[in-house]
PDB file of N, CA and C in Angstrom:
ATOM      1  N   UNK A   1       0.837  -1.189   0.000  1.00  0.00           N
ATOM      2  CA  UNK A   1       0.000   0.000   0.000  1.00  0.00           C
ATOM      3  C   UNK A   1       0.882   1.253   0.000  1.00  0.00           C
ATOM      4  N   UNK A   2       0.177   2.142  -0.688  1.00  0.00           N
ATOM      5  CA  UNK A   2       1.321   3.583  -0.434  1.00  0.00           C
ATOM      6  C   UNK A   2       0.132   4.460  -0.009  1.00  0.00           C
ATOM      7  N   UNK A   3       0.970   5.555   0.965  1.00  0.00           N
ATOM      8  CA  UNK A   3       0.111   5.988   0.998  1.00  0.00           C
ATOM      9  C   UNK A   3       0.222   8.112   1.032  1.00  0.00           C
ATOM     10  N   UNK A   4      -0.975   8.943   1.124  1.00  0.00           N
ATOM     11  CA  UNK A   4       0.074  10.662   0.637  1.00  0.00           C
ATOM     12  C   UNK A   4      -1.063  10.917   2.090  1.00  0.00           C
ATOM     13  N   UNK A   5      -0.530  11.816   2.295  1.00  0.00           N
ATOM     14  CA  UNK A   5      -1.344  12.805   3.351  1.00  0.00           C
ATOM     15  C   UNK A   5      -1.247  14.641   2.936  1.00  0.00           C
ATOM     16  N   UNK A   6      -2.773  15.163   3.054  1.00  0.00           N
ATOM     17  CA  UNK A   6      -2.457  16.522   2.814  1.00  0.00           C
ATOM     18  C   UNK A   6      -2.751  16.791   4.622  1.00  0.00           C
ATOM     19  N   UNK A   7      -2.446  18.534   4.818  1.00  0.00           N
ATOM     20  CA  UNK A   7      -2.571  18.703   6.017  1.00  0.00           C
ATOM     21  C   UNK A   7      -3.355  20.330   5.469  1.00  0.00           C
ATOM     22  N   UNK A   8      -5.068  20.628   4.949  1.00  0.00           N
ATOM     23  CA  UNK A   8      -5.334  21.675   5.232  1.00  0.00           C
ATOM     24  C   UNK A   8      -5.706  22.541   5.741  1.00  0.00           C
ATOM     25  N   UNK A   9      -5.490  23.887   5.970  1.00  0.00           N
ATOM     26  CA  UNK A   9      -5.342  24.583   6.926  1.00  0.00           C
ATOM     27  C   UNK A   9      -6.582  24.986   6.606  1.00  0.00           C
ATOM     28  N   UNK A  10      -7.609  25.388   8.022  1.00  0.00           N
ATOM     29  CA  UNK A  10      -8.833  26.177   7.415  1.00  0.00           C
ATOM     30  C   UNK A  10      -9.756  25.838   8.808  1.00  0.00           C
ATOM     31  N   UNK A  11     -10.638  27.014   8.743  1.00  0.00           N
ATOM     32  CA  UNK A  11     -11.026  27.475   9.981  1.00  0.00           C
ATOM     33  C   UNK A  11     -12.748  26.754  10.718  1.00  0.00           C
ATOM     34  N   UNK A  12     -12.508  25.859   9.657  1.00  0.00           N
ATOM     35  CA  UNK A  12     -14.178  24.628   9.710  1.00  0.00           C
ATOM     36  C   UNK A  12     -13.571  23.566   9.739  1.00  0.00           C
ATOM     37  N   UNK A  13     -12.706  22.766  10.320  1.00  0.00           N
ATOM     38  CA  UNK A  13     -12.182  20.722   9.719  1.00  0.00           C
ATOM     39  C   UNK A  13     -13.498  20.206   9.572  1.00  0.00           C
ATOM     40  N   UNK A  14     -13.902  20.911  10.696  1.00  0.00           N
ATOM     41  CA  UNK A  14     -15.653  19.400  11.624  1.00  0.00           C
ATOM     42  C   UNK A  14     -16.510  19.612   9.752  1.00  0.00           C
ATOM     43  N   UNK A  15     -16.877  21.030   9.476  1.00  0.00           N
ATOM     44  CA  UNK A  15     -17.269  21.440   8.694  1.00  0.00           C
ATOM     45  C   UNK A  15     -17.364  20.355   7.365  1.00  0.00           C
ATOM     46  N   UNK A  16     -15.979  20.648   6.448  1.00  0.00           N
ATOM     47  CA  UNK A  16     -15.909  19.895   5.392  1.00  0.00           C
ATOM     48  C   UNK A  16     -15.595  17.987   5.608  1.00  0.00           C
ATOM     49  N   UNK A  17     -15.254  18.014   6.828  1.00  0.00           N
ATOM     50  CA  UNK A  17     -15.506  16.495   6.757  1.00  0.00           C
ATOM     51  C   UNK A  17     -17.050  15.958   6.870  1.00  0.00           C
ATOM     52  N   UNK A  18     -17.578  16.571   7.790  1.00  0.00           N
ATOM     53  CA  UNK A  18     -18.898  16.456   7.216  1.00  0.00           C
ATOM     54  C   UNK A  18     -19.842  16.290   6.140  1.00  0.00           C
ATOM     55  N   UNK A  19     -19.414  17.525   5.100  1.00  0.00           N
ATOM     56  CA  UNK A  19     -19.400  17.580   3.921  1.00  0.00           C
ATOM     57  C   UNK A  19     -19.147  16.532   2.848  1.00  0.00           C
ATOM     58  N   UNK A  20     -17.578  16.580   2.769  1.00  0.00           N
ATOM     59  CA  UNK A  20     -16.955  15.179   1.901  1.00  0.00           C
ATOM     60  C   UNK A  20     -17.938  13.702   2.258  1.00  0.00           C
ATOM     61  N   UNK A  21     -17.709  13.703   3.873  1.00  0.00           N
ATOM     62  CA  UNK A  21     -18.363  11.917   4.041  1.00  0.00           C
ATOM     63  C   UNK A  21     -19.849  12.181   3.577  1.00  0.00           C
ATOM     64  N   UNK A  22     -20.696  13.016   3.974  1.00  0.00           N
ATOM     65  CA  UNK A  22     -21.760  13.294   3.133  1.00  0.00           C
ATOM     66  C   UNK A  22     -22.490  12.825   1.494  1.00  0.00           C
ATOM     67  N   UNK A  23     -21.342  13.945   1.221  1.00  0.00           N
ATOM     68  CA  UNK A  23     -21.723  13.919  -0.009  1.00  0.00           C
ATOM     69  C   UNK A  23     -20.958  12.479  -1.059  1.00  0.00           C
ATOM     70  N   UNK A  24     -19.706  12.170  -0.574  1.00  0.00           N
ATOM     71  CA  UNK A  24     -18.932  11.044  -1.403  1.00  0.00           C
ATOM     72  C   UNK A  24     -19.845   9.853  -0.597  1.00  0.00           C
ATOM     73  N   UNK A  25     -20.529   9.945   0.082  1.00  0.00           N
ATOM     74  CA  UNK A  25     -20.869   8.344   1.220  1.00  0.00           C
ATOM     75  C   UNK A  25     -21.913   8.551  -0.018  1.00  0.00           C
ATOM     76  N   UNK A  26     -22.951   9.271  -1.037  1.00  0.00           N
ATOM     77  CA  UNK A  26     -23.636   8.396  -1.738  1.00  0.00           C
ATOM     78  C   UNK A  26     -23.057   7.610  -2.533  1.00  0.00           C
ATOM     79  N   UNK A  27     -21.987   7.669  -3.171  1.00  0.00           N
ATOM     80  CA  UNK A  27     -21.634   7.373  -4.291  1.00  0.00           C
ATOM     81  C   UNK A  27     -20.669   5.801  -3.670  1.00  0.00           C
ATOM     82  N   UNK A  28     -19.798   6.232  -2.578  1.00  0.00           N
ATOM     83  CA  UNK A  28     -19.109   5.335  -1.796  1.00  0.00           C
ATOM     84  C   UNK A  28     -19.007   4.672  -0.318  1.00  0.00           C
ATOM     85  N   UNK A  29     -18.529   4.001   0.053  1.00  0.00           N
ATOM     86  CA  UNK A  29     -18.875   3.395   1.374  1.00  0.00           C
ATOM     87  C   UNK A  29     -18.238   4.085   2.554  1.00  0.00           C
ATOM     88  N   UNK A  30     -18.850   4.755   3.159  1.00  0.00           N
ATOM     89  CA  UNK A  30     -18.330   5.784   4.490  1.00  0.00           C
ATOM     90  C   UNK A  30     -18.688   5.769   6.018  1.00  0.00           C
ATOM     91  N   UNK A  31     -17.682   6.318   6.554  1.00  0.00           N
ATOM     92  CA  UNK A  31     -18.130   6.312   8.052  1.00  0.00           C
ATOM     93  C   UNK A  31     -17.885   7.604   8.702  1.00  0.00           C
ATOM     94  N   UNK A  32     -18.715   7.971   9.462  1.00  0.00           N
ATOM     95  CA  UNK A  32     -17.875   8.884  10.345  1.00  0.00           C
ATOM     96  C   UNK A  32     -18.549   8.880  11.623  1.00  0.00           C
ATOM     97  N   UNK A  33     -17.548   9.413  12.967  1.00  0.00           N
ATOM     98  CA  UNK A  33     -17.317   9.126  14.010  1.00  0.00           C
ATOM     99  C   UNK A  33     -18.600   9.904  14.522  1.00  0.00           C
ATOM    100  N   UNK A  34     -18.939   9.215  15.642  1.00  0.00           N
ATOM    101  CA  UNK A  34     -20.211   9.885  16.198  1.00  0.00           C
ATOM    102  C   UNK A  34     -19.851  11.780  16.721  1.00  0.00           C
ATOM    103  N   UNK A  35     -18.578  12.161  16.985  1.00  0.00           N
ATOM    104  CA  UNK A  35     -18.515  13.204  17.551  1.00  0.00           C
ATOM    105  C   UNK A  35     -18.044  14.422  16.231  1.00  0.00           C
ATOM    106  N   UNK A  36     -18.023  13.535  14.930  1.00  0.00           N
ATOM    107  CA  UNK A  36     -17.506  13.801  13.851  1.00  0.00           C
ATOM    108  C   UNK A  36     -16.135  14.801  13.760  1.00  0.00           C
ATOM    109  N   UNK A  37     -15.613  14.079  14.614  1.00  0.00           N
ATOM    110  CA  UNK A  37     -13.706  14.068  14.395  1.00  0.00           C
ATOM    111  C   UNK A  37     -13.352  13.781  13.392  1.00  0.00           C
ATOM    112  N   UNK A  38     -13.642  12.536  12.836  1.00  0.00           N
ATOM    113  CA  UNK A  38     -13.081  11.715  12.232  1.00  0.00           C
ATOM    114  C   UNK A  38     -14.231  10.612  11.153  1.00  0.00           C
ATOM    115  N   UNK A  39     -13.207  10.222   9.961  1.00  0.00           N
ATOM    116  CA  UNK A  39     -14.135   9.801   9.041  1.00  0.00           C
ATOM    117  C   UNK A  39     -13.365   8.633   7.864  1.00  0.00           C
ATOM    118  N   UNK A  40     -14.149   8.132   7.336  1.00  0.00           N
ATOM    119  CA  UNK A  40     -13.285   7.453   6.630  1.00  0.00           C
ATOM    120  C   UNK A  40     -14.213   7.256   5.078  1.00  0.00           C
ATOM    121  N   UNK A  41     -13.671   7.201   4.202  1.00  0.00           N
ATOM    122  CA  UNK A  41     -14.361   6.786   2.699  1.00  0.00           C
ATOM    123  C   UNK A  41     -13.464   5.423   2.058  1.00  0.00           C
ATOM    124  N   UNK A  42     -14.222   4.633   1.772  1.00  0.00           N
ATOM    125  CA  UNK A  42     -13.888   3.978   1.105  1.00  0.00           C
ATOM    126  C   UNK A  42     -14.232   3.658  -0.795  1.00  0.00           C
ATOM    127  N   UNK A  43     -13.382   3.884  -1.746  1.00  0.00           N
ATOM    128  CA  UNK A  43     -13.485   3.994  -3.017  1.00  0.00           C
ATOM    129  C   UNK A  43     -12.894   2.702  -3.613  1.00  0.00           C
ATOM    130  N   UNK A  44     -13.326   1.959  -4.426  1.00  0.00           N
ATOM    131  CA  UNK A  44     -12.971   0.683  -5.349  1.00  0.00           C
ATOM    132  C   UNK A  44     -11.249   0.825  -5.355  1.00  0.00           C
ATOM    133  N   UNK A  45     -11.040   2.108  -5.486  1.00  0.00           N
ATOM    134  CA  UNK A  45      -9.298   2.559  -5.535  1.00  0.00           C
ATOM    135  C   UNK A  45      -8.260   2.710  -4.544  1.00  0.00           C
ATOM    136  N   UNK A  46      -8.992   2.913  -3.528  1.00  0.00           N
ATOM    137  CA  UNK A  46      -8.345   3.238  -2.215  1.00  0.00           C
ATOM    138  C   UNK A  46      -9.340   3.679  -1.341  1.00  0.00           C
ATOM    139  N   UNK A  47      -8.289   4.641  -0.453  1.00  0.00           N
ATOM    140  CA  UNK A  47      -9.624   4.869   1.018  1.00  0.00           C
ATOM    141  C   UNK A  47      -8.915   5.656   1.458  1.00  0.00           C
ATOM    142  N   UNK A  48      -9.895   7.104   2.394  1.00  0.00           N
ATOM    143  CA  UNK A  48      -9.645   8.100   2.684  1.00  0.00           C
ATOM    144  C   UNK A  48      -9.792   8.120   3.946  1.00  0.00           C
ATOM    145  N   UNK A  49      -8.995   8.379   4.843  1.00  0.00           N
ATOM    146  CA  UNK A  49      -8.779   8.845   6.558  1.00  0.00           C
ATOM    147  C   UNK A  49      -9.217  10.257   6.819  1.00  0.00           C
ATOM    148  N   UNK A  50     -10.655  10.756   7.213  1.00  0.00           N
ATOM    149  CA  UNK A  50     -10.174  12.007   7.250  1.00  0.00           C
ATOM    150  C   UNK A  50     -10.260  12.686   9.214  1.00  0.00           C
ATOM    151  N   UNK A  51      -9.559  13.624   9.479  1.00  0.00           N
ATOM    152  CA  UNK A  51      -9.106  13.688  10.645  1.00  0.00           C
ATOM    153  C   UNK A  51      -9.586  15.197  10.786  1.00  0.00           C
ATOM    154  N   UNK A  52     -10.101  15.364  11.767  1.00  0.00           N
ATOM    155  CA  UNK A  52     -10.569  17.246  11.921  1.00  0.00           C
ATOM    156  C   UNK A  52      -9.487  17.517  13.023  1.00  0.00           C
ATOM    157  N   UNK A  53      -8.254  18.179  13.274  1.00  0.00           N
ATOM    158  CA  UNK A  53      -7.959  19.239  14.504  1.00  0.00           C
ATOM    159  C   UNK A  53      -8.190  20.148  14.286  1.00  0.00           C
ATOM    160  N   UNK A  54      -7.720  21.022  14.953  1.00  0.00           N
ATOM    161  CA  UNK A  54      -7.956  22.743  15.195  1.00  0.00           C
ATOM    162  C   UNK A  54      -7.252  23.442  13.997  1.00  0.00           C
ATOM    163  N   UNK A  55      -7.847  23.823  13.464  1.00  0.00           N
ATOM    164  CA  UNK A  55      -6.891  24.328  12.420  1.00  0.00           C
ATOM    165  C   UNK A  55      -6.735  23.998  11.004  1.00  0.00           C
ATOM    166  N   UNK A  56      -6.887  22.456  11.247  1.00  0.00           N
ATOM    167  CA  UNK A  56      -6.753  21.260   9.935  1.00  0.00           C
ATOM    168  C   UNK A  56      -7.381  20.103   9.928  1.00  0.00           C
ATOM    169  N   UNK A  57      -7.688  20.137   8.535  1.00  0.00           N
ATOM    170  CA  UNK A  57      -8.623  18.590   8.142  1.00  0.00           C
ATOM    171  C   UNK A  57      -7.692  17.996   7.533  1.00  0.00           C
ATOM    172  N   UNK A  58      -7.055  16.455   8.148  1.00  0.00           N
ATOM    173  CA  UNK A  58      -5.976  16.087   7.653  1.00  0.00           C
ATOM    174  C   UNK A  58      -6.531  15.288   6.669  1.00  0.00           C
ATOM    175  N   UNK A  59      -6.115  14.617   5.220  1.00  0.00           N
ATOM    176  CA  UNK A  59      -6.772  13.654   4.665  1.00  0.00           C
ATOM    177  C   UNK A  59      -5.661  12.745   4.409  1.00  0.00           C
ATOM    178  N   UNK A  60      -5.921  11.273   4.853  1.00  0.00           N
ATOM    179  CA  UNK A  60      -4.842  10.822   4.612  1.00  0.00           C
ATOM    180  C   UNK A  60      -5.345   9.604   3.678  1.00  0.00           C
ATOM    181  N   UNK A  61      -4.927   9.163   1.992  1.00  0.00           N
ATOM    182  CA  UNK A  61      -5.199   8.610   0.836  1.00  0.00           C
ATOM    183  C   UNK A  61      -3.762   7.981   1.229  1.00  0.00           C
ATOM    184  N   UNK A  62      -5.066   6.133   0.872  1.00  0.00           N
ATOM    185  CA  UNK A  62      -3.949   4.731   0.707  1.00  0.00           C
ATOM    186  C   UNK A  62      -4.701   3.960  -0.380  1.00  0.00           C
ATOM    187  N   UNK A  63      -3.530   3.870  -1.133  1.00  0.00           N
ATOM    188  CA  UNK A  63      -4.287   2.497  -2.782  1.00  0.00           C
ATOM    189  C   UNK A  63      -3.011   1.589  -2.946  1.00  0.00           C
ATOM    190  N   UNK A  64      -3.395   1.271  -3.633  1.00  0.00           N
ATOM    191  CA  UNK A  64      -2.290  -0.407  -3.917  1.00  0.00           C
ATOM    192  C   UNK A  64      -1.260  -0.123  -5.254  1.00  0.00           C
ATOM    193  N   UNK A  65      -1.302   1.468  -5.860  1.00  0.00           N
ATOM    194  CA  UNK A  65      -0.244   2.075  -6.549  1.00  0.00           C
ATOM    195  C   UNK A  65      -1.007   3.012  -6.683  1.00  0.00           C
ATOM    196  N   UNK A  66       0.194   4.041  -7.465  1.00  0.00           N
ATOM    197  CA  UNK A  66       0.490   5.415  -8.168  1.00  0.00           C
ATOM    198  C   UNK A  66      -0.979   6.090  -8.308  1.00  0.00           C
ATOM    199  N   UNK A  67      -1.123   5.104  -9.365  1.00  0.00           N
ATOM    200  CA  UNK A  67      -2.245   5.606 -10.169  1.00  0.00           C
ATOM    201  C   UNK A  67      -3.815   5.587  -9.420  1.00  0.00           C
ATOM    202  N   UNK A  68      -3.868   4.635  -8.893  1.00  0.00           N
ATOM    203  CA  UNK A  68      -5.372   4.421  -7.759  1.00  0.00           C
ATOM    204  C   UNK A  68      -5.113   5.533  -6.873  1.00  0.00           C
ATOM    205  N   UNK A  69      -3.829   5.841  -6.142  1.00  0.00           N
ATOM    206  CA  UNK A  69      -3.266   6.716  -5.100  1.00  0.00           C
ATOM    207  C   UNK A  69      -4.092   7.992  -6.014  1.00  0.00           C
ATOM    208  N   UNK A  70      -3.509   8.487  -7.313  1.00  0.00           N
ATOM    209  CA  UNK A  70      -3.750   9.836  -7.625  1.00  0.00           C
ATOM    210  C   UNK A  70      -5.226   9.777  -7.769  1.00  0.00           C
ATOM    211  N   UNK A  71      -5.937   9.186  -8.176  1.00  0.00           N
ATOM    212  CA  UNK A  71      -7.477   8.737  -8.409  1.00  0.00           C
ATOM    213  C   UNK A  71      -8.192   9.464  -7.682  1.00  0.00           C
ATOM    214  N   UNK A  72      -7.474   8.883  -6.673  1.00  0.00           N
ATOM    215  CA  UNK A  72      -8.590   9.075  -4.685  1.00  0.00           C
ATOM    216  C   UNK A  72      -8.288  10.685  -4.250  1.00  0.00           C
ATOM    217  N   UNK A  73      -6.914  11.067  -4.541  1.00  0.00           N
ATOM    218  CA  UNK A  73      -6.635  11.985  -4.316  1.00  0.00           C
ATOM    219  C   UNK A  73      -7.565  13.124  -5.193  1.00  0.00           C
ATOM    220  N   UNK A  74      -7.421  13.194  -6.337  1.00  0.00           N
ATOM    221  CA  UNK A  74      -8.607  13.832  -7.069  1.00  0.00           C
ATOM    222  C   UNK A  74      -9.736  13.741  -6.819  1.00  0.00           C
ATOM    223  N   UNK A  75     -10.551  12.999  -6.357  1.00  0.00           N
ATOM    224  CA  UNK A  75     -11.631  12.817  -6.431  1.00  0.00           C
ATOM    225  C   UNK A  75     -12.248  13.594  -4.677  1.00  0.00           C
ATOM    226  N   UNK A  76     -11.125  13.494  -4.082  1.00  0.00           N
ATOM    227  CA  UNK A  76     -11.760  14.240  -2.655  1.00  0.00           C
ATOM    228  C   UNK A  76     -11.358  15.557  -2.573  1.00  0.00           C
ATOM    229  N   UNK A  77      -9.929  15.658  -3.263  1.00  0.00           N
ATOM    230  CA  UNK A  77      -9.499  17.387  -3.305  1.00  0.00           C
ATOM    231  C   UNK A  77     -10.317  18.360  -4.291  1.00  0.00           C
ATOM    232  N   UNK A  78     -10.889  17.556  -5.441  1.00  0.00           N
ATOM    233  CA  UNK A  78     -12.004  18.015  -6.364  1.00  0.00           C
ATOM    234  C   UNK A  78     -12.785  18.903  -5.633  1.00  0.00           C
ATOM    235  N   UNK A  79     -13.760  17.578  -4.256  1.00  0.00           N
ATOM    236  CA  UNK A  79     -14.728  17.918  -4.158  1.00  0.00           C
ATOM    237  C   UNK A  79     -14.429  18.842  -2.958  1.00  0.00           C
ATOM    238  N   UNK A  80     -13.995  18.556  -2.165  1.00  0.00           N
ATOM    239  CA  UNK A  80     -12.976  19.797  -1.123  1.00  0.00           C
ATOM    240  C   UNK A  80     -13.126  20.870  -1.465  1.00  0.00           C
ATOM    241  N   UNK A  81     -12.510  21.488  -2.834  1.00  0.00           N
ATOM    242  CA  UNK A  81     -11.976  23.077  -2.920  1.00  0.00           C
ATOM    243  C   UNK A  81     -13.311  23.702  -4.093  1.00  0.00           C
ATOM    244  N   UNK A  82     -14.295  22.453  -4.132  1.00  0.00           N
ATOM    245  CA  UNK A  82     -15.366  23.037  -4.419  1.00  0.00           C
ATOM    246  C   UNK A  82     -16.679  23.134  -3.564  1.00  0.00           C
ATOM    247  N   UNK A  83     -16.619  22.700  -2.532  1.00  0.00           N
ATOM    248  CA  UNK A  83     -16.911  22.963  -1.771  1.00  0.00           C
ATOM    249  C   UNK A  83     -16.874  23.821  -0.458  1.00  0.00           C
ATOM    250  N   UNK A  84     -15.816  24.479  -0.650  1.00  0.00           N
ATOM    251  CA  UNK A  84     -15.275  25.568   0.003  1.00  0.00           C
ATOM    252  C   UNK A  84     -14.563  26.918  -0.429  1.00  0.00           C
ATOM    253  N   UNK A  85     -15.156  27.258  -1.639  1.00  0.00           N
ATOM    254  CA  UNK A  85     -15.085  28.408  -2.633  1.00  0.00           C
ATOM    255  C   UNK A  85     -14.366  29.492  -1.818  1.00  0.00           C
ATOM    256  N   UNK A  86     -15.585  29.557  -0.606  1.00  0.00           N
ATOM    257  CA  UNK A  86     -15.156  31.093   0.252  1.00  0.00           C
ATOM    258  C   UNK A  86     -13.867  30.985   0.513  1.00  0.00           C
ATOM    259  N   UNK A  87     -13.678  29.776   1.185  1.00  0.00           N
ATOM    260  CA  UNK A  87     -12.536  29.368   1.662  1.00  0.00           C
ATOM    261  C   UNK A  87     -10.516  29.548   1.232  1.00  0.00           C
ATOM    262  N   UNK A  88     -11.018  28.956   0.072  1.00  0.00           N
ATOM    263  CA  UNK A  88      -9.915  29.233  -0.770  1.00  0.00           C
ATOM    264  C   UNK A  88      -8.792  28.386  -0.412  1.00  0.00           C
ATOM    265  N   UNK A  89      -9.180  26.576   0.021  1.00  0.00           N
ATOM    266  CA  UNK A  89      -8.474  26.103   0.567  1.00  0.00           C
ATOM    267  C   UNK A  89      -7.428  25.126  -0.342  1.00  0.00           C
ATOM    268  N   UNK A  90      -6.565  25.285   0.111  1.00  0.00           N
ATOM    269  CA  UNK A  90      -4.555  24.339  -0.727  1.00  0.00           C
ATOM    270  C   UNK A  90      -5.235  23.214  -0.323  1.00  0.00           C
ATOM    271  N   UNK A  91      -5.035  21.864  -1.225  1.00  0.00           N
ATOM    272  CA  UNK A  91      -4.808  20.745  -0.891  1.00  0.00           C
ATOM    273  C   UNK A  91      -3.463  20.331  -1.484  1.00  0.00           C
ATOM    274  N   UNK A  92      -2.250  20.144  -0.970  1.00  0.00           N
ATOM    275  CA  UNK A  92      -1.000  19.947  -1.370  1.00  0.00           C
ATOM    276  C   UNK A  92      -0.718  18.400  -0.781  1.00  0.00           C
ATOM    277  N   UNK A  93      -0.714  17.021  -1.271  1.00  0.00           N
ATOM    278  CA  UNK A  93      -0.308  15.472  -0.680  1.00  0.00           C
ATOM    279  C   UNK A  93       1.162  15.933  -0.774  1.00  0.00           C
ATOM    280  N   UNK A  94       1.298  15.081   0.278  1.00  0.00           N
ATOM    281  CA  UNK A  94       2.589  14.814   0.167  1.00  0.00           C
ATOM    282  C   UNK A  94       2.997  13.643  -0.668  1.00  0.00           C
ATOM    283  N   UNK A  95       3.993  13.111  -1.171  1.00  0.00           N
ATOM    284  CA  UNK A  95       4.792  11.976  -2.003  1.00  0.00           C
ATOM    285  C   UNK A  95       3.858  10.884  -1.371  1.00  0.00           C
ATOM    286  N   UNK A  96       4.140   9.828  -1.766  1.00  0.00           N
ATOM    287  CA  UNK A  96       3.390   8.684  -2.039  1.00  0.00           C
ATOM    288  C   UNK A  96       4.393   7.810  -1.208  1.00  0.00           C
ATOM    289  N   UNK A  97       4.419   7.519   0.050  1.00  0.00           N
ATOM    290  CA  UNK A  97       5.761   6.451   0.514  1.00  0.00           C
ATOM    291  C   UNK A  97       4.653   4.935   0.891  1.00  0.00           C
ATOM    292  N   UNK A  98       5.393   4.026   0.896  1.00  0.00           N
ATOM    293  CA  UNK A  98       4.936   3.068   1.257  1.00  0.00           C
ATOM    294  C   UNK A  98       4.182   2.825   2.718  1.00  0.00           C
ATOM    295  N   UNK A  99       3.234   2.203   2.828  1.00  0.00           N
ATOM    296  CA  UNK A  99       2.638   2.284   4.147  1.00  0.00           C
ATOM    297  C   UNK A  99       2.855   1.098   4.882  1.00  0.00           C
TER     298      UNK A  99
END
């Protein structure tokens, strides 16, 4: 498995994780935590960790290569920075290391 983590900065985490598991849980298989900290998506390609602290919604994307890796990554940073227009939020992964 490899896996990238972004770390974005922005002043709602609880907010857009809400959002993402929301809106991607029709399409894909999702969870999130009763206090909605925390969340997870699962996609045919991989699967998304997502984490609310103060400050940052961490997302952390794992697939079984490159290409599934970039997949997942698109498909949540897509819906992320369109979903947060006002916002104007970076999603930057880091490299792809093995998990």
């Amino acid at each position: 498995m490899i896996e990238s983590v972004a770390n974005v900065k922005t002043d709602r985490p609880e907010r857009y994780l809400k959002q993402l598991v929301s809106h991607l849980g029709r399409k894909v298989d999702s969870e999130q935590s009763d206090d909605g900290g925390s969340g997870t998506l699962t996609f045919s390609s991989g699967s998304c960790a997502l984490t609310a602290e103060p400050g940052v919604l961490v997302l952390a994307v794992r697939a079984e290569d490159e290409e599934r890796l970039a997949a997942v990554q698109d498909v949540v940073a897509r819906h992320l920075v369109r979903f947060a227009t006002q916002d104007e939020l970076a999603v930057e992964w880091s490299a792809g290391v093995e998990a």
